[in-house]
Protein backbone atom coordinates (compact mmCIF):
# COMPACT_ATOMS: atom_id res chain seq x y z
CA UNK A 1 -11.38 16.88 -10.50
CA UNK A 2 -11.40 14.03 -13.43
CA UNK A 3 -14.09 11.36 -12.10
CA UNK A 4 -13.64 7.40 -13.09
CA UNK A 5 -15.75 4.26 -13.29
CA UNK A 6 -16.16 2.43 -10.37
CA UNK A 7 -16.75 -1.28 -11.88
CA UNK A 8 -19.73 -2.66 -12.47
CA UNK A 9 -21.80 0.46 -10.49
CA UNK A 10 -23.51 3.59 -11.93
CA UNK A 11 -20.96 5.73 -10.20
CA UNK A 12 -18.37 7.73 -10.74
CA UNK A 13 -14.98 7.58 -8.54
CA UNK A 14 -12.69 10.65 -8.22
CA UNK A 15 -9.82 9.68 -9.48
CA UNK A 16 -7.42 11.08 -6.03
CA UNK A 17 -9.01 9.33 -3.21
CA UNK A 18 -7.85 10.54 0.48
CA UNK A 19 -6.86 7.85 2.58
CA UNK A 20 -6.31 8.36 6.47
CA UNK A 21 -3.86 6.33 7.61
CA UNK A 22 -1.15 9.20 7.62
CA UNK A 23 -2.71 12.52 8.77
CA UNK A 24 -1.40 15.37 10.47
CA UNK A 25 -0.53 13.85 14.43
CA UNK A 26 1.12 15.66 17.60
CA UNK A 27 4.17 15.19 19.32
CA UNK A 28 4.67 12.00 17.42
CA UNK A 29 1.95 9.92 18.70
CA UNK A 30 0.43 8.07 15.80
CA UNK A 31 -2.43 7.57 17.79
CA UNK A 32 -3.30 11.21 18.62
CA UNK A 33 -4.49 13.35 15.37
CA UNK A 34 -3.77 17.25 15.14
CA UNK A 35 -8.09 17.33 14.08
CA UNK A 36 -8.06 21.00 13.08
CA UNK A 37 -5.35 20.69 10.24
CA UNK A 38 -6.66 17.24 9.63
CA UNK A 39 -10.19 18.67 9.44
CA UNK A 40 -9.00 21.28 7.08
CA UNK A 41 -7.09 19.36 4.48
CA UNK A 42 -10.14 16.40 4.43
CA UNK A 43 -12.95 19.55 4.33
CA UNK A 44 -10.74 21.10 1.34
CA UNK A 45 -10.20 18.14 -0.73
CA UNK A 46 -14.12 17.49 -0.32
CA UNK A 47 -14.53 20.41 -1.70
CA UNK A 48 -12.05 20.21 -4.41
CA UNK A 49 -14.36 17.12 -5.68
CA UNK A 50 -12.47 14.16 -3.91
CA UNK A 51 -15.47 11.89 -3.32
CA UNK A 52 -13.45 8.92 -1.97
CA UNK A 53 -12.90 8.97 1.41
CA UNK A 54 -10.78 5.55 2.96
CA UNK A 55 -9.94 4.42 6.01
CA UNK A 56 -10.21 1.28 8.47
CA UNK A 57 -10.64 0.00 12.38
CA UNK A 58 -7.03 0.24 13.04
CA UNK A 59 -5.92 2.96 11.89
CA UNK A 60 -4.18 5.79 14.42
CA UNK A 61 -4.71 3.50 16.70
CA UNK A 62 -8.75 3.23 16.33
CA UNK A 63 -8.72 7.04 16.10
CA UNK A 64 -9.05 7.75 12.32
CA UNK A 65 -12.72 6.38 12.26
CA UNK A 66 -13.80 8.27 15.13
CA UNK A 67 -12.03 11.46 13.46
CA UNK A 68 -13.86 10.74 10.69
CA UNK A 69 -16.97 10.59 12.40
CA UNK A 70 -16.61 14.30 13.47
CA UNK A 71 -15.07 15.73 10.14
CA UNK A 72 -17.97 14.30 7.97
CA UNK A 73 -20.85 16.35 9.79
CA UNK A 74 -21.71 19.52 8.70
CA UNK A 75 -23.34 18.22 5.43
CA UNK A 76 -19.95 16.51 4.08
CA UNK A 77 -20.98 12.81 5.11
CA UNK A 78 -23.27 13.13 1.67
CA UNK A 79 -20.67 14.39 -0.01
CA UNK A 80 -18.44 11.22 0.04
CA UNK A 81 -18.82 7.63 -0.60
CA UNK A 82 -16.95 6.33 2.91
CA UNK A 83 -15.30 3.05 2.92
CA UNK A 84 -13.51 1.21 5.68
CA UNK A 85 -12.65 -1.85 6.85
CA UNK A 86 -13.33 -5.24 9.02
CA UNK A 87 -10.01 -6.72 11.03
CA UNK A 88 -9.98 -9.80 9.79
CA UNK A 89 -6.84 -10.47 11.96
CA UNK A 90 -9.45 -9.69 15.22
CA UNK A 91 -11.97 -12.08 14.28
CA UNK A 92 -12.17 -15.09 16.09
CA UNK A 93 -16.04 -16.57 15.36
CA UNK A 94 -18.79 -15.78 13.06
CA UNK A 95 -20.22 -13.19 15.90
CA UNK A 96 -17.18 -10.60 15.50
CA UNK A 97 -17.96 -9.14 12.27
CA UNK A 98 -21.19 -7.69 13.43
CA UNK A 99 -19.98 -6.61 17.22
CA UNK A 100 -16.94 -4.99 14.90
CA UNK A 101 -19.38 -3.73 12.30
CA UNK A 102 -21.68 -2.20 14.40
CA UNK A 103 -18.71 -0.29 16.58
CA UNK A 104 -17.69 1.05 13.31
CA UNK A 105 -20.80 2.78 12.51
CA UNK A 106 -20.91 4.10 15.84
CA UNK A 107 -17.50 5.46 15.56
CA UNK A 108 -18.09 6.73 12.17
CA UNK A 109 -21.75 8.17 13.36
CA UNK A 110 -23.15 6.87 9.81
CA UNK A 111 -26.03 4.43 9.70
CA UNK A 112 -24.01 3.01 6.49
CA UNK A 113 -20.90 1.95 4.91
CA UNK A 114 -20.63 2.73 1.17
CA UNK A 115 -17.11 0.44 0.91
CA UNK A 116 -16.85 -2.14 3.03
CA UNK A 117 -13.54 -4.53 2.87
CA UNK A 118 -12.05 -7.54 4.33
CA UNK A 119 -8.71 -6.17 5.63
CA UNK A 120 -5.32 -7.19 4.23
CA UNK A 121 -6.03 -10.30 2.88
CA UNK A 122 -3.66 -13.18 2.54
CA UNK A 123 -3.75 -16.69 2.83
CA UNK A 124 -4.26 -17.04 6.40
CA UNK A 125 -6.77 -14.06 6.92
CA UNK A 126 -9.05 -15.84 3.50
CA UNK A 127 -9.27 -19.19 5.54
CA UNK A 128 -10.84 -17.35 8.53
CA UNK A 129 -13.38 -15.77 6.45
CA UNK A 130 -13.69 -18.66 4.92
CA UNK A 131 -13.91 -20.64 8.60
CA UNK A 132 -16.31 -18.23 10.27
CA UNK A 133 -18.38 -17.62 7.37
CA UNK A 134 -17.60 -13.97 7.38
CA UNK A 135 -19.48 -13.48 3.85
CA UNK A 136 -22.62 -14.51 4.91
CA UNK A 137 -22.47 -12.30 7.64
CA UNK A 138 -21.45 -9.46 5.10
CA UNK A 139 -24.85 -10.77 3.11
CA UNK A 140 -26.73 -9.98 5.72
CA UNK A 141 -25.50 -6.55 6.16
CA UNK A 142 -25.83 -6.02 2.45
CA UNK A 143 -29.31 -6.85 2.85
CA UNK A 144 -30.16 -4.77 6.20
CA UNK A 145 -28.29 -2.02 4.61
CA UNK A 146 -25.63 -0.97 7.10
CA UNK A 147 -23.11 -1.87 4.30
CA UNK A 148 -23.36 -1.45 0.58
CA UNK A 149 -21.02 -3.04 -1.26
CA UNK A 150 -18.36 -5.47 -0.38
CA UNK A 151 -14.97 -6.17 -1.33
CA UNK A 152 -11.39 -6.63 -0.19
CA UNK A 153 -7.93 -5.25 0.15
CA UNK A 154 -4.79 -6.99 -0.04
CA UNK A 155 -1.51 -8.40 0.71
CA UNK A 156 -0.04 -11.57 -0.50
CA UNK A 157 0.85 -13.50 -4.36
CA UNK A 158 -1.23 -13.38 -7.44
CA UNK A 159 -2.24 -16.62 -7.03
CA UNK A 160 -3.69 -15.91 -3.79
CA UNK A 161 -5.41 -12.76 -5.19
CA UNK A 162 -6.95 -15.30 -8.38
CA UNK A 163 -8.89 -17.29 -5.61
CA UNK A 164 -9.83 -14.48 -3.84
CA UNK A 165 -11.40 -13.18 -6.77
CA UNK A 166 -12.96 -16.15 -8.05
CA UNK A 167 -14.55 -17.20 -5.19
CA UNK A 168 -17.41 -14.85 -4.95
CA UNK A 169 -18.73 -11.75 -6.56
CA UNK A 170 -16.94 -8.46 -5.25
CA UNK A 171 -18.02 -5.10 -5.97
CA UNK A 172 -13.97 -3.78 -5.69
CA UNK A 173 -10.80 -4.91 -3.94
CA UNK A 174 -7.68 -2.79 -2.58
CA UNK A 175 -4.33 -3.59 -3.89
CA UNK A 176 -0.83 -2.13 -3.25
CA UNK A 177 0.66 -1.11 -6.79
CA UNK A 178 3.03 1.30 -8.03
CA UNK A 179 5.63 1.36 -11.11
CA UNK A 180 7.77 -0.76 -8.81
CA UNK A 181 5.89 -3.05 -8.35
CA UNK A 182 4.01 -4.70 -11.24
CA UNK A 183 5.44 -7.97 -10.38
CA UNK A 184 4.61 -7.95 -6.77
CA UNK A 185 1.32 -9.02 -4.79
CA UNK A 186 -1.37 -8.95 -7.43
CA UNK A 187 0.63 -6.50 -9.48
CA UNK A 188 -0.31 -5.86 -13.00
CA UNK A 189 -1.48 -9.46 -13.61
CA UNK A 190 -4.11 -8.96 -10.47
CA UNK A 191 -4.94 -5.35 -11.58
CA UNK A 192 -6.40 -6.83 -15.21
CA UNK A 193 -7.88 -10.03 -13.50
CA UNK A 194 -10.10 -7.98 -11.68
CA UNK A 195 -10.73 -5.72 -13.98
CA UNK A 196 -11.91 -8.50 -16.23
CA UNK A 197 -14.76 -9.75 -13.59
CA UNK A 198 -15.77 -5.90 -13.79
CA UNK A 199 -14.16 -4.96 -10.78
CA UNK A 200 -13.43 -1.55 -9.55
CA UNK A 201 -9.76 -1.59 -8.55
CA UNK A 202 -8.63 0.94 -5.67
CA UNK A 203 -4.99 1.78 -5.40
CA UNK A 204 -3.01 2.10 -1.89
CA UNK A 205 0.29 2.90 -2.01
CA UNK A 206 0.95 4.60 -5.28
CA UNK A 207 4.39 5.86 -3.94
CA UNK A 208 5.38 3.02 -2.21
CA UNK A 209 4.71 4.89 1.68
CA UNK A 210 6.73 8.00 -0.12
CA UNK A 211 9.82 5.97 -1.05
CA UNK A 212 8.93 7.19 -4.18
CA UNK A 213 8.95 11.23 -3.28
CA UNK A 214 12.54 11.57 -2.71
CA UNK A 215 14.54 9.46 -5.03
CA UNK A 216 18.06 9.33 -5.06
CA UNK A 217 20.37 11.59 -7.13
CA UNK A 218 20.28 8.96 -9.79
CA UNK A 219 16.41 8.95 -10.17
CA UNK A 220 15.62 12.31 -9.72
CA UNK A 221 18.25 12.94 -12.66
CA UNK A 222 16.71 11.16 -14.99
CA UNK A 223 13.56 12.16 -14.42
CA UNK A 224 14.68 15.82 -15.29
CA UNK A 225 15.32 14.33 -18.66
CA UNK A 226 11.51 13.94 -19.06
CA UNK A 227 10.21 16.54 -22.22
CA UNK A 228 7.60 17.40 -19.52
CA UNK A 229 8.39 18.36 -15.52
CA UNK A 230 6.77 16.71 -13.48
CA UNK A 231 7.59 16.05 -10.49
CA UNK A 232 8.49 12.37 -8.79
CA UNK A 233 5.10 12.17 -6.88
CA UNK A 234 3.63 13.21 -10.24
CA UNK A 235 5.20 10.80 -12.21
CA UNK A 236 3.92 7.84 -9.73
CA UNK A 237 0.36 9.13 -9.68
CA UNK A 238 0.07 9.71 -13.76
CA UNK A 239 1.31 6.60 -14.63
CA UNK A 240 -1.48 4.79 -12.88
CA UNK A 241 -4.29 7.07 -13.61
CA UNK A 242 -2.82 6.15 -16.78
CA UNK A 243 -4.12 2.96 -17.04
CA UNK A 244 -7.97 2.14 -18.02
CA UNK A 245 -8.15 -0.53 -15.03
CA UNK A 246 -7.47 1.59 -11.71
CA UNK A 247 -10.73 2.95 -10.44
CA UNK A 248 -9.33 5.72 -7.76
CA UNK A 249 -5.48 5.82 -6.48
CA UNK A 250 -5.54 6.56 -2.76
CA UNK A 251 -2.97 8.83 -1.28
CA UNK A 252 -2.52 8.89 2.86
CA UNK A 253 -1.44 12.81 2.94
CA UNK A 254 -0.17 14.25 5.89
CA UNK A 255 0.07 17.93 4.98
CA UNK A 256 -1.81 20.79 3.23
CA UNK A 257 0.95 21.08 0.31
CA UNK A 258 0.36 17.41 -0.29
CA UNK A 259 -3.15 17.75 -0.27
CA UNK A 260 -2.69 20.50 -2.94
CA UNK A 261 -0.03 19.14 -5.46
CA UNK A 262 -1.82 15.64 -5.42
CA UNK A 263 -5.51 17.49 -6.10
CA UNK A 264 -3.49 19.65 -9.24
CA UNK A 265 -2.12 16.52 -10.38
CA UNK A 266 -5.39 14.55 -10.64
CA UNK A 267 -7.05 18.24 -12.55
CA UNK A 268 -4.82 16.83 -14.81
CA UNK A 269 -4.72 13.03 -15.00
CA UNK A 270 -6.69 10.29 -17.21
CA UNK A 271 -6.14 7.38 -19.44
CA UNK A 272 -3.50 6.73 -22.42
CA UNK A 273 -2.33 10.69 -21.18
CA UNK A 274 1.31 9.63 -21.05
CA UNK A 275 3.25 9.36 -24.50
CA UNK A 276 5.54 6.52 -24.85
CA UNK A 277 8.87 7.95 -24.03
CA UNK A 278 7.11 8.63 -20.85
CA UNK A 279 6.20 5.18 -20.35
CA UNK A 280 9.84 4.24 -21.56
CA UNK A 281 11.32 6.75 -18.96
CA UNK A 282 9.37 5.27 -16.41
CA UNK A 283 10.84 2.14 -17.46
CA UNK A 284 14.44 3.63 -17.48
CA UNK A 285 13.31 4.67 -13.65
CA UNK A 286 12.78 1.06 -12.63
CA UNK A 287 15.63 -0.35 -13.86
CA UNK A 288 18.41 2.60 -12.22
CA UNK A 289 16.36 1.29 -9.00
CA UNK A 290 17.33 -2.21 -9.37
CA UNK A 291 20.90 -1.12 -10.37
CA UNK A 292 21.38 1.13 -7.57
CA UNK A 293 20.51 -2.18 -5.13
CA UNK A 294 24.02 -2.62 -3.17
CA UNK A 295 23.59 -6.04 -3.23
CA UNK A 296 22.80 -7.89 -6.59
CA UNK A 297 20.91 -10.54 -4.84
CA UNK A 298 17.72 -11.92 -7.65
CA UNK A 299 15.83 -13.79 -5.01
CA UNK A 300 16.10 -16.61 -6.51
CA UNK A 301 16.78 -18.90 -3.49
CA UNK A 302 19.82 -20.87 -4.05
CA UNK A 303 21.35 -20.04 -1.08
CA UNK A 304 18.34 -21.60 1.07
CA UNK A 305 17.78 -23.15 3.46
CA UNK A 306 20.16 -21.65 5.82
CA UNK A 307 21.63 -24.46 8.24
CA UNK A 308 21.48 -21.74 11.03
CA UNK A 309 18.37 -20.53 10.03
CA UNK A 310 19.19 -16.97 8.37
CA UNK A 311 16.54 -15.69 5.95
CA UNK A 312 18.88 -14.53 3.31
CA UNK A 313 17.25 -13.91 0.64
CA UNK A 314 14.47 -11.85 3.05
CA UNK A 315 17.29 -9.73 4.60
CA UNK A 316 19.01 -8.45 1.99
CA UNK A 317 15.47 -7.71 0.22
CA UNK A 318 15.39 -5.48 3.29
CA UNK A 319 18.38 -3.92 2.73
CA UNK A 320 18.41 -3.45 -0.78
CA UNK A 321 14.80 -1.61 -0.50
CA UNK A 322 16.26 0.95 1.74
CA UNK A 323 18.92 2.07 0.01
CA UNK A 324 17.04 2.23 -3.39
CA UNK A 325 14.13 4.25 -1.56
CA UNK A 326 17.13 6.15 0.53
CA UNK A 327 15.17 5.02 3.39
CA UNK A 328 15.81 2.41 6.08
CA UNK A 329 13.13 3.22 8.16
CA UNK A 330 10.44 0.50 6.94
CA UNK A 331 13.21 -2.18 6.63
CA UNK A 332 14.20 -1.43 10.05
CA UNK A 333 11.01 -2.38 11.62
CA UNK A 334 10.53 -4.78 9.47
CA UNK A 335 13.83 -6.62 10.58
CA UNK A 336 13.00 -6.29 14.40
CA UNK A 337 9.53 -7.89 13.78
CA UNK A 338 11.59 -10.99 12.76
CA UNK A 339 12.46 -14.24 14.70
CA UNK A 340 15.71 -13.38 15.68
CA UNK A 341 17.61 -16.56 14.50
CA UNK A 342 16.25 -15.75 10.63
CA UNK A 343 18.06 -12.05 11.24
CA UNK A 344 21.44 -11.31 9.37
CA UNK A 345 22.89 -11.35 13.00
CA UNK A 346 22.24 -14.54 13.28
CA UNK A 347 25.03 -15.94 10.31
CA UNK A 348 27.77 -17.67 11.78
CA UNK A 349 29.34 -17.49 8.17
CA UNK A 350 30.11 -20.97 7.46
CA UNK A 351 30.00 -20.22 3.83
CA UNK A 352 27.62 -23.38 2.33
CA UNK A 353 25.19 -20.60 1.00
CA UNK A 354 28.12 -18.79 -1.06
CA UNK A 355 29.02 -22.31 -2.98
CA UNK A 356 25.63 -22.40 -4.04
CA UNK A 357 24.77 -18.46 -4.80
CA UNK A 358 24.68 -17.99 -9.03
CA UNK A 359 25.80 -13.94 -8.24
CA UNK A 360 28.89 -14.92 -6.50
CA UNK A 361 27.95 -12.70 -3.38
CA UNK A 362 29.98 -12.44 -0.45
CA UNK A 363 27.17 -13.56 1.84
CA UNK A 364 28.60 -13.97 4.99
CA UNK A 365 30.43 -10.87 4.58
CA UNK A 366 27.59 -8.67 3.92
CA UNK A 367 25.27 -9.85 6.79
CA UNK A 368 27.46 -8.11 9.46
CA UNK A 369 26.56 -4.88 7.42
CA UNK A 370 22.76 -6.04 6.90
CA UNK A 371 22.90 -6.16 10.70
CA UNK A 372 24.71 -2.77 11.53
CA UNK A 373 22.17 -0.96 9.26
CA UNK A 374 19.37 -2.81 9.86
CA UNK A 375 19.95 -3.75 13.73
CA UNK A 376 22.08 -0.91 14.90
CA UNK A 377 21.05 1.95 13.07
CA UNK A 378 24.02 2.58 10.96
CA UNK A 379 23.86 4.73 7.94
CA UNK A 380 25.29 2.59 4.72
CA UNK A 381 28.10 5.35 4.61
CA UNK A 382 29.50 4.40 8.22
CA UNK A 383 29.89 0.35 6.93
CA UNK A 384 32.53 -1.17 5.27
CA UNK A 385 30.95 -2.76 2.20
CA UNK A 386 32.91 -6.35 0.62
């Protein structure tokens, strides 16, 4: 295992970290974990040297921390440095964090949280820290010792993530970064801001939830163009370990192989290892994604706001991300958790948004195939594209 600086602390991070949002489950209940080959694959990459052990209140339902609880005995909760995290989105006065807090521990059947974070921040979930003065309350437990160290993960615009940062002095935060997406939540910008206040930086989501694992035929053939195999996962893991700023790169595995392969691939990761035509392959990678996006929609708004409401621009980023990922899953959800009159459904094609769209799309005659795919469950191959 190749170990990394953690920020500002004496310690040493191993650069795979597991994450437990995705193990092993039965009979596809999310909330109900299949323990033994759970306990195996956490036990093995323990003691493979993974000393980086994530997780968080909500996770499997509440079930991860309480799993983790049990799998840690036996000598391996000194093995680890454990972080998980408050639910902001649960907290409604100053009280909360310790009634939450103290569950936690209880669950996790520690006296002690090495990594404590504010969960999934964004704009809304900062103001109710801010509101219930959630980091005095972390003080406190900094000072009593049930938590030590404090920091954040994260989900909303760079600008957000700037304030965040600069309001108070953070051990580490979270943030979701892969190849794909330098440009997106704190993306690269974030990733050296906090690296420049000597914070530790934790990757989630190195392969984008696997969209990454399984490219399409397009991807995975350039990648075999690479001097050296490796294989897609690979590729997304190197090229951040690559980089000086990320601290540990989590990775929610859900089988033994993937435990494996990802604990071979750290043996053999660290900084400035990839060569420039790797870097420029990666870059090649990126840019067949965007290509391969049906629709050559740029985001850039035009087209809004919708007189009927539609969120254009937010349903065909939907779309788009499925079919480059060659997976609809995510974008499905993601599209019924939406107010119905902002889904593609909802276009009663009146046109105004094509006058004022700079890519000359088709708009109102791609929504009815946003909405079969999206809505109904269609594969892209049974829709008539414009």
């Amino acid at each position: 295992m190749q170990y990394r600086g953690f920020g500002k602390l004496d310690w040493k991070g191993s650069a795979l970290g597991f994450g437990c949002m995705r193990l092993p489950t039965l009979a596809g209940d999310r909330s109900t974990i299949d323990e033994p080959a759970a306990m195996r694959m956490l036990r093995h990459a323990i003691d493979q040297g993974v000393n980086y052990v994530d997780t968080a209140y909500g996770y499997h339902g509440g079930n991860s921390e309480r799993f983790l609880g049990r799998a840690l005995q036996g000598g391996y909760r000194q093995k680890v440095r454990l972080a998980t995290k408050l639910p902001v989105g649960s907290v409604e006065r100053s009280d909360d964090f310790d009634r939450l807090l103290n569950e936690q521990l209880e669950k996790l059947q520690t006296d002690h949280i090495d990594f404590y974070l504010f969960h999934g921040l964004r704009s809304p979930r900062w103001e109710t820290v801010i509101q219930c003065d959630l980091l005095d309350r972390a003080e406190k437990a900094l000072s009593d010792g049930r938590i030590r160290y404090l920091g954040f993960s994260f989900h909303d615009s760079f600008d957000v993530f700037k304030q965040i940062v600069d309001a108070y002095d953070w051990t580490f935060c979270q943030i979701q970064y892969n190849y794909m997406n330098e440009d997106y939540q704190a993306g690269t910008e974030g990733l050296a801001h906090a690296a420049s206040k000597g914070m530790a930086v934790v990757i989630m989501e190195p392969l984008l939830g696997g969209k990454l694992v399984d490219p399409p035929e397009e991807i995975r053939t350039l990648w075999e163009t690479a001097e050296r195999p490796r294989t897609p996962a690979e590729w997304g893991l190197q090229w951040l370990w690559n980089k000086p700023e990320v601290s540990v790169v989590l990775s929610g595995m859900s089988t033994m192989q993937q435990v494996e392969e990802n604990l071979a691939s750290a043996d053999r990761s660290g900084v400035h290892r990839l060569s420039e035509k790797d870097l420029a392959l990666v870059g090649q990678v990126c840019d067949k994604y965007s290509e391969i996006s049906p629709i050559p929609c740029t985001q850039c708004g035009y087209c809004m706001p919708c007189p009927n409401g539609v969120d254009i621009p937010g349903n065909f980023a939907l779309f788009n991300n499925g079919a480059m990922y060659n997976s609809f899953g995510d974008g499905r959800r993601r599209y019924q958790r939406m107010e119905e009159e902002s889904r593609a459904s909802a276009c009663q094609a009146c046109h105004e948004c094509e006058e004022e769209c700079p890519q000359d799309i088709p708009i109102s005659e791609w929504m009815p195939v946003v909405h079969q795919v999206l809505g109904e469950g269609k594969s892209l191959d049974e829709c008539a594209r414009p």
